[in-house]
Protein backbone atom coordinates (compact mmCIF):
# COMPACT_ATOMS: atom_id res chain seq x y z
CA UNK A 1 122.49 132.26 85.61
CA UNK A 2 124.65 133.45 88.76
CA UNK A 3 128.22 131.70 88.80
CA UNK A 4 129.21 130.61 92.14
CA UNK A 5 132.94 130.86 93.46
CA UNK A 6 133.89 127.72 95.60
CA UNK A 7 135.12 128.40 99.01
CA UNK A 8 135.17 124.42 99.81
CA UNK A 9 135.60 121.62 98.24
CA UNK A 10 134.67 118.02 98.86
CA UNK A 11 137.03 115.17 97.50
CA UNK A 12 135.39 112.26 97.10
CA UNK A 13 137.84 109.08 95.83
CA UNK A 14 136.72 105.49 94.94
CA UNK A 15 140.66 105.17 96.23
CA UNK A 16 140.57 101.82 94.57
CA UNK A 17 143.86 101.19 91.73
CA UNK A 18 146.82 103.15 91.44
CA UNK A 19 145.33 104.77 88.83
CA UNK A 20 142.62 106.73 90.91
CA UNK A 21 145.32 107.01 94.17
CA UNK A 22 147.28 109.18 91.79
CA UNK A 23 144.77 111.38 89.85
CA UNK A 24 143.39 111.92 93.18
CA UNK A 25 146.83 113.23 94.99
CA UNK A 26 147.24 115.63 91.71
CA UNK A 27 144.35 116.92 92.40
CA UNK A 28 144.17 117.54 95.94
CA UNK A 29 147.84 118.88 95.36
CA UNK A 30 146.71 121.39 93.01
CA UNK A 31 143.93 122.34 95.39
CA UNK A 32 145.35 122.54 98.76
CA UNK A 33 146.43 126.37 99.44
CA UNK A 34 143.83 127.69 97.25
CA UNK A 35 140.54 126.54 98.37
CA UNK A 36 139.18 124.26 101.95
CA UNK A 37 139.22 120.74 101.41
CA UNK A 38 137.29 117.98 102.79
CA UNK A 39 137.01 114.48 102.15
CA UNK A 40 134.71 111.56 102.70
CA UNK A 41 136.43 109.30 105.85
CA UNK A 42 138.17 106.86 103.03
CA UNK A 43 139.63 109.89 101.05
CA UNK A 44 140.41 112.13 103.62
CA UNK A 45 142.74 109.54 105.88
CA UNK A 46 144.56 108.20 102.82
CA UNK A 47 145.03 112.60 101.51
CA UNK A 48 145.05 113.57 105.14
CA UNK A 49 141.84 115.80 105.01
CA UNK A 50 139.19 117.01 107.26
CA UNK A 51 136.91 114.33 107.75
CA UNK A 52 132.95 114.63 106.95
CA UNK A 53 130.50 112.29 106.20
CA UNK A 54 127.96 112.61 102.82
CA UNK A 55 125.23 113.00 105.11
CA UNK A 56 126.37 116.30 107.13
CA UNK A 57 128.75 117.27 104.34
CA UNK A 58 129.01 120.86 104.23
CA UNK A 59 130.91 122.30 100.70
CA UNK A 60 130.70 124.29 97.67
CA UNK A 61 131.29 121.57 95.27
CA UNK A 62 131.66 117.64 95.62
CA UNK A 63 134.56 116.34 93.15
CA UNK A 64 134.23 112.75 92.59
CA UNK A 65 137.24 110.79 91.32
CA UNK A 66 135.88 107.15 89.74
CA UNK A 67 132.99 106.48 87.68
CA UNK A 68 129.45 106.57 87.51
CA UNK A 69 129.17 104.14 90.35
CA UNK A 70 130.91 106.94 92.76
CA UNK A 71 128.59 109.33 91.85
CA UNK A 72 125.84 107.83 92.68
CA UNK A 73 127.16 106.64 96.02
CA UNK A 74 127.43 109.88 97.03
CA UNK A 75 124.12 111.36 95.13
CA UNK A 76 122.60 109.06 97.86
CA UNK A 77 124.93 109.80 100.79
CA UNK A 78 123.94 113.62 100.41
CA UNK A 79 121.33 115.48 102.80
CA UNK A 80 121.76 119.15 101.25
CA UNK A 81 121.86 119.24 97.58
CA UNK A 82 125.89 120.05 96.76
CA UNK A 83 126.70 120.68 92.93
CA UNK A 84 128.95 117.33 92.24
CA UNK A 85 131.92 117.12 89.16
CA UNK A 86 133.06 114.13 88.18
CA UNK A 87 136.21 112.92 87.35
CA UNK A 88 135.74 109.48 85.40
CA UNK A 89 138.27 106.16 86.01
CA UNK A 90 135.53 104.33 85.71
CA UNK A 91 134.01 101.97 82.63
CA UNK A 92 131.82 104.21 81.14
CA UNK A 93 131.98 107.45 82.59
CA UNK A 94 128.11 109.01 81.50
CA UNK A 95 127.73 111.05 84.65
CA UNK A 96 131.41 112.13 84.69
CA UNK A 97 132.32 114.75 82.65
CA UNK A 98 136.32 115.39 82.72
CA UNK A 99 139.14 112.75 81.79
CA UNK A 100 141.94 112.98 84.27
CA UNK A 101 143.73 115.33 81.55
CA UNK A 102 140.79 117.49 81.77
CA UNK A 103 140.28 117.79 85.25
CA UNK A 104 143.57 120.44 86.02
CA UNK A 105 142.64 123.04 83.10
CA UNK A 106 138.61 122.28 84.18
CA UNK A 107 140.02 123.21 88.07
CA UNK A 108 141.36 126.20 87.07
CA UNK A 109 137.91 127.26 85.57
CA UNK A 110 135.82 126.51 88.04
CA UNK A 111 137.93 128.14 91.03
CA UNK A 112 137.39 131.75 89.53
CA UNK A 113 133.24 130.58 89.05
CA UNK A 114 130.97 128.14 87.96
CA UNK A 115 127.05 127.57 87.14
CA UNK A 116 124.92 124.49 87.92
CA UNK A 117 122.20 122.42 86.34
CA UNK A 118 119.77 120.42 87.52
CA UNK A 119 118.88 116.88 86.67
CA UNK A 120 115.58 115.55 87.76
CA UNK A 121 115.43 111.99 90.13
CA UNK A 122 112.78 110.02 90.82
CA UNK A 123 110.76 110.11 94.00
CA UNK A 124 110.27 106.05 94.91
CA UNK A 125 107.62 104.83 97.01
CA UNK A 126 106.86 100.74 97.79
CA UNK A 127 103.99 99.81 99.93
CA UNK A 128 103.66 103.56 100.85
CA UNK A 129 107.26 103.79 102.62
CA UNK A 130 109.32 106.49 101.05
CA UNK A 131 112.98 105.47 99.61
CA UNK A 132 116.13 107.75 99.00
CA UNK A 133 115.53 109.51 95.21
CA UNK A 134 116.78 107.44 92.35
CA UNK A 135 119.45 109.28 89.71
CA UNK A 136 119.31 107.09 87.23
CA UNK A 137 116.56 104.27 87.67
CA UNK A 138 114.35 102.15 89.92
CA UNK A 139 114.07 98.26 88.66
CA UNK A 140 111.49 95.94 89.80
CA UNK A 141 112.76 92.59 89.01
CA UNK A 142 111.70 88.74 89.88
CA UNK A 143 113.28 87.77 92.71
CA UNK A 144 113.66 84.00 91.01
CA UNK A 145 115.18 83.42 87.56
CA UNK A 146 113.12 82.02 85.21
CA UNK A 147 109.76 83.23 87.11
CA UNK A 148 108.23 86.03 85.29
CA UNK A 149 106.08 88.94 87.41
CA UNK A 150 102.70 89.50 86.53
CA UNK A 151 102.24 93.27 86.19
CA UNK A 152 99.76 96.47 86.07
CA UNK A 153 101.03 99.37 85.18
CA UNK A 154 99.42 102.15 84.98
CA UNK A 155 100.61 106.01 84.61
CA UNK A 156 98.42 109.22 86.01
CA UNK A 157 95.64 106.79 86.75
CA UNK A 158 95.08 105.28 83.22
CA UNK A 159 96.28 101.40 82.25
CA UNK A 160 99.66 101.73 80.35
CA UNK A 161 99.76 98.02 79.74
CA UNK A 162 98.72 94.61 81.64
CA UNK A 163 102.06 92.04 80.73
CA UNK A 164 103.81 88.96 82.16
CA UNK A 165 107.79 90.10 81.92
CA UNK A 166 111.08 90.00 84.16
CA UNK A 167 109.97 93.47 85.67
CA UNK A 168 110.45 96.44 84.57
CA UNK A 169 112.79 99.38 84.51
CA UNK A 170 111.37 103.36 85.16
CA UNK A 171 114.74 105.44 84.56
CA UNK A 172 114.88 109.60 84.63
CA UNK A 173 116.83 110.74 81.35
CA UNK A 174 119.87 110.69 82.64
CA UNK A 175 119.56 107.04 83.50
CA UNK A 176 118.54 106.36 79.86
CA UNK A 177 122.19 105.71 79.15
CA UNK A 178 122.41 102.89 81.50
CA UNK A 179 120.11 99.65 82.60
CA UNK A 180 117.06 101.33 80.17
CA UNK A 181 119.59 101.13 77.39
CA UNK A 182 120.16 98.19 77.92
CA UNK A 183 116.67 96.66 77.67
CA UNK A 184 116.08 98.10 74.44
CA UNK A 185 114.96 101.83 75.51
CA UNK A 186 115.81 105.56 74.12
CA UNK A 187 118.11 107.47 75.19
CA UNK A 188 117.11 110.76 76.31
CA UNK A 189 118.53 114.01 76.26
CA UNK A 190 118.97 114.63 80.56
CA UNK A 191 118.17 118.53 80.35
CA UNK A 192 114.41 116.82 79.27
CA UNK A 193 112.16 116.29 82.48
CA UNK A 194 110.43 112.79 81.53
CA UNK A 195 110.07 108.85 83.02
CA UNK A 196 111.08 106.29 80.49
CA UNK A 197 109.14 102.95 81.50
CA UNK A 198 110.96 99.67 80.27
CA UNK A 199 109.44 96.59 80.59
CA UNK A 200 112.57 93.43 80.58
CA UNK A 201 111.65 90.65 78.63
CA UNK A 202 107.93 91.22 77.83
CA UNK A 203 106.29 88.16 77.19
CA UNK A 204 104.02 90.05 74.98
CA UNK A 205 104.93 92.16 71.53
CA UNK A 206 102.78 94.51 72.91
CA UNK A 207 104.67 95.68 75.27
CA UNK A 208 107.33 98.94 73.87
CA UNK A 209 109.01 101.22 76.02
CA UNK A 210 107.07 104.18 76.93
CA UNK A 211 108.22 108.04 77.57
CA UNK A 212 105.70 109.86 79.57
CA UNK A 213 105.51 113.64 81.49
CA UNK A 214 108.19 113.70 84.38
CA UNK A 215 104.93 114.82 87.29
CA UNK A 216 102.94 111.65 86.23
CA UNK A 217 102.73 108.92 88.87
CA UNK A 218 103.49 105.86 87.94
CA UNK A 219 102.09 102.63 89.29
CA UNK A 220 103.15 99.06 89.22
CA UNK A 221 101.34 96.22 91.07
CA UNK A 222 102.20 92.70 91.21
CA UNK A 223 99.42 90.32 90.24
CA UNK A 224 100.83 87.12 90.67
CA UNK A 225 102.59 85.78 94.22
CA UNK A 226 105.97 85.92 92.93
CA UNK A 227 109.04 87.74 95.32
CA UNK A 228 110.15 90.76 93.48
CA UNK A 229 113.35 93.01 94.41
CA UNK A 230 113.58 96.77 93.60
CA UNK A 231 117.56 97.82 92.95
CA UNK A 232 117.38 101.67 93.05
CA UNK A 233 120.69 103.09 91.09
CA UNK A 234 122.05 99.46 90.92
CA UNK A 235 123.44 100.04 94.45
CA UNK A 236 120.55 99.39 96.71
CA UNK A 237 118.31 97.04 96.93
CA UNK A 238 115.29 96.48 98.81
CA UNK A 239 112.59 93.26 99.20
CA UNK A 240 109.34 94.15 97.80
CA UNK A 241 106.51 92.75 99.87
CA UNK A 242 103.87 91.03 98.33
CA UNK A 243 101.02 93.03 96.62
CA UNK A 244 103.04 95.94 97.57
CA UNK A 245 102.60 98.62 94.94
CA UNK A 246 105.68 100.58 93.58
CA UNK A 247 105.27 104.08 93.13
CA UNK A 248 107.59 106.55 91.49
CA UNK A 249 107.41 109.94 89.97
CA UNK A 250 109.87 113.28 89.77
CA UNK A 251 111.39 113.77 92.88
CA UNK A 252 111.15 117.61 94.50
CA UNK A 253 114.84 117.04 95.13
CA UNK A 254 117.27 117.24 91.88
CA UNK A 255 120.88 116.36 91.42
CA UNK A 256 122.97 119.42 91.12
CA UNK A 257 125.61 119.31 88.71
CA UNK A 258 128.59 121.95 87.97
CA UNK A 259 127.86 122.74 84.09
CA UNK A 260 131.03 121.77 82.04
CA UNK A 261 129.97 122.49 78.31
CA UNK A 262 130.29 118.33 77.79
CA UNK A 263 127.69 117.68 75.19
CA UNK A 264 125.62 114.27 75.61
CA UNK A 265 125.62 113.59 71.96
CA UNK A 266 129.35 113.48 71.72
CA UNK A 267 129.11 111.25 74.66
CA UNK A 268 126.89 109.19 73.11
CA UNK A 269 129.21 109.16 70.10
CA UNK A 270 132.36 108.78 71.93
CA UNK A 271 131.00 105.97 74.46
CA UNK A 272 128.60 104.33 72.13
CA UNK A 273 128.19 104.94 68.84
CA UNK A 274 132.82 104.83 68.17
């Protein structure tokens, strides 16, 4: 694999305790002088960078200083696929890979070269109108507590399973470490290509998660009349129209990453399992 020598880099800060402010000015200290530096419009007036916005960014490698939620701000914000590092302040920190004491001696690395990896999204359709690609997952959820969904599923064409439930979670494997977790499904090594599908609160003991092929197209309809509200990423969130049917499979467009060695099952073990 070819190791790519950054040129320009894109500072991305969540800019939001004293904590961050400060990680953020060491690194854009260390930086400046040695490579271009941009920065989203919050970043770049408080570091006094050249502005760009995610959409026409234009850089070698995105550096995000936060947490997950950062990350996948700017996994959205993107037009051109741009290799992102993260630097985690966050809670949890799955898609970041350095600590703050990391990120200097990582820096140093990565300025004389660095390789990428790919990590598959999910391609999200509702009613035939195409959304942005989720990272992590797309939820279908009742719109009204209490009211449970009525749903089909099927994957490829074939029935997966009939149930009445809260909705459902469809997560890549890198999301399997976050909402899918949560409802009771595996986690799942994110160099795998694969859709875990997770129905929340089955009212069935039928219904187990389910792991299947990353190109097959999953389904969902809504039976019943009840609202229903898709949250792609836990960020955005959209109305689903009634009878509308959710579509999702592997996206053509993956999330570039700059490899870092970090191993997901000390992750795991350090963020879960300690």
């Amino acid at each position: 694999m070819s190791r790519r020598v950054p040129k320009r880099i894109a500072v991305v800060s969540k800019c939001s305790t004293e904590e961050i402010l400060e990680a953020t000015a060491e690194v854009v200290d260390f930086l400046r002088g040695r490579v271009a530096l941009v920065g989203d419009p919050v970043t770049a007036g408080k570091f006094h960078l050249r502005v760009q916005r995610a959409e026409a960014l234009r850089a070698d490698l995105v550096l995000c200083i936060g947490g997950d939620g950062t990350i996948l701000r700017t996994l959205r914000g993107l037009r051109r696929p741009i290799p992102l590092l993260g630097v985690n302040l966050g809670a949890m920190g799955f898609l970041a890979d350095l600590s703050p004491r990391e990120m200097l001696p990582a820096l140093r690395e990565i300025l004389k070269g660095f390789e990428v990896e790919e990590r598959m999204r999910l391609s999200v359709h509702v009613g035939g109108r195409e959304l942005p690609p989720a990272a992590n997952e797309a939820v279908l959820l009742t719109r009204r507590p209490a009211k449970m969904l009525h749903l089909s599923l099927r994957a490829g064409g074939e029935e997966l399973a009939e149930l009445r439930a809260d909705g459902v979670v469809l997560s890549t494997p890198m999301g399997s470490t976050a909402y899918a977790m949560s409802a009771g499904g595996p986690l799942v090594d994110p160099r795998l290509d694969a859709i875990l599908v997770v129905p929340l609160a089955a009212f069935t003991l039928a219904a187990r998660p389910t792991v299947v092929p990353a190109d097959t197209r999953i389904t969902v309809r809504i039976l019943n009349e009840k609202e229903a509200t898709l949250v792609l990423d836990g960020q955005q969130h959209i109305r689903v129209p009634r009878r509308a049917p959710l579509e999702v499979t592997r996206s053509p467009r993956p999330a570039l990453f700059v490899r870092t060695g970090s191993s997901f099952y000390s992750k795991v073990r350090g963020k879960l399992v300690e």
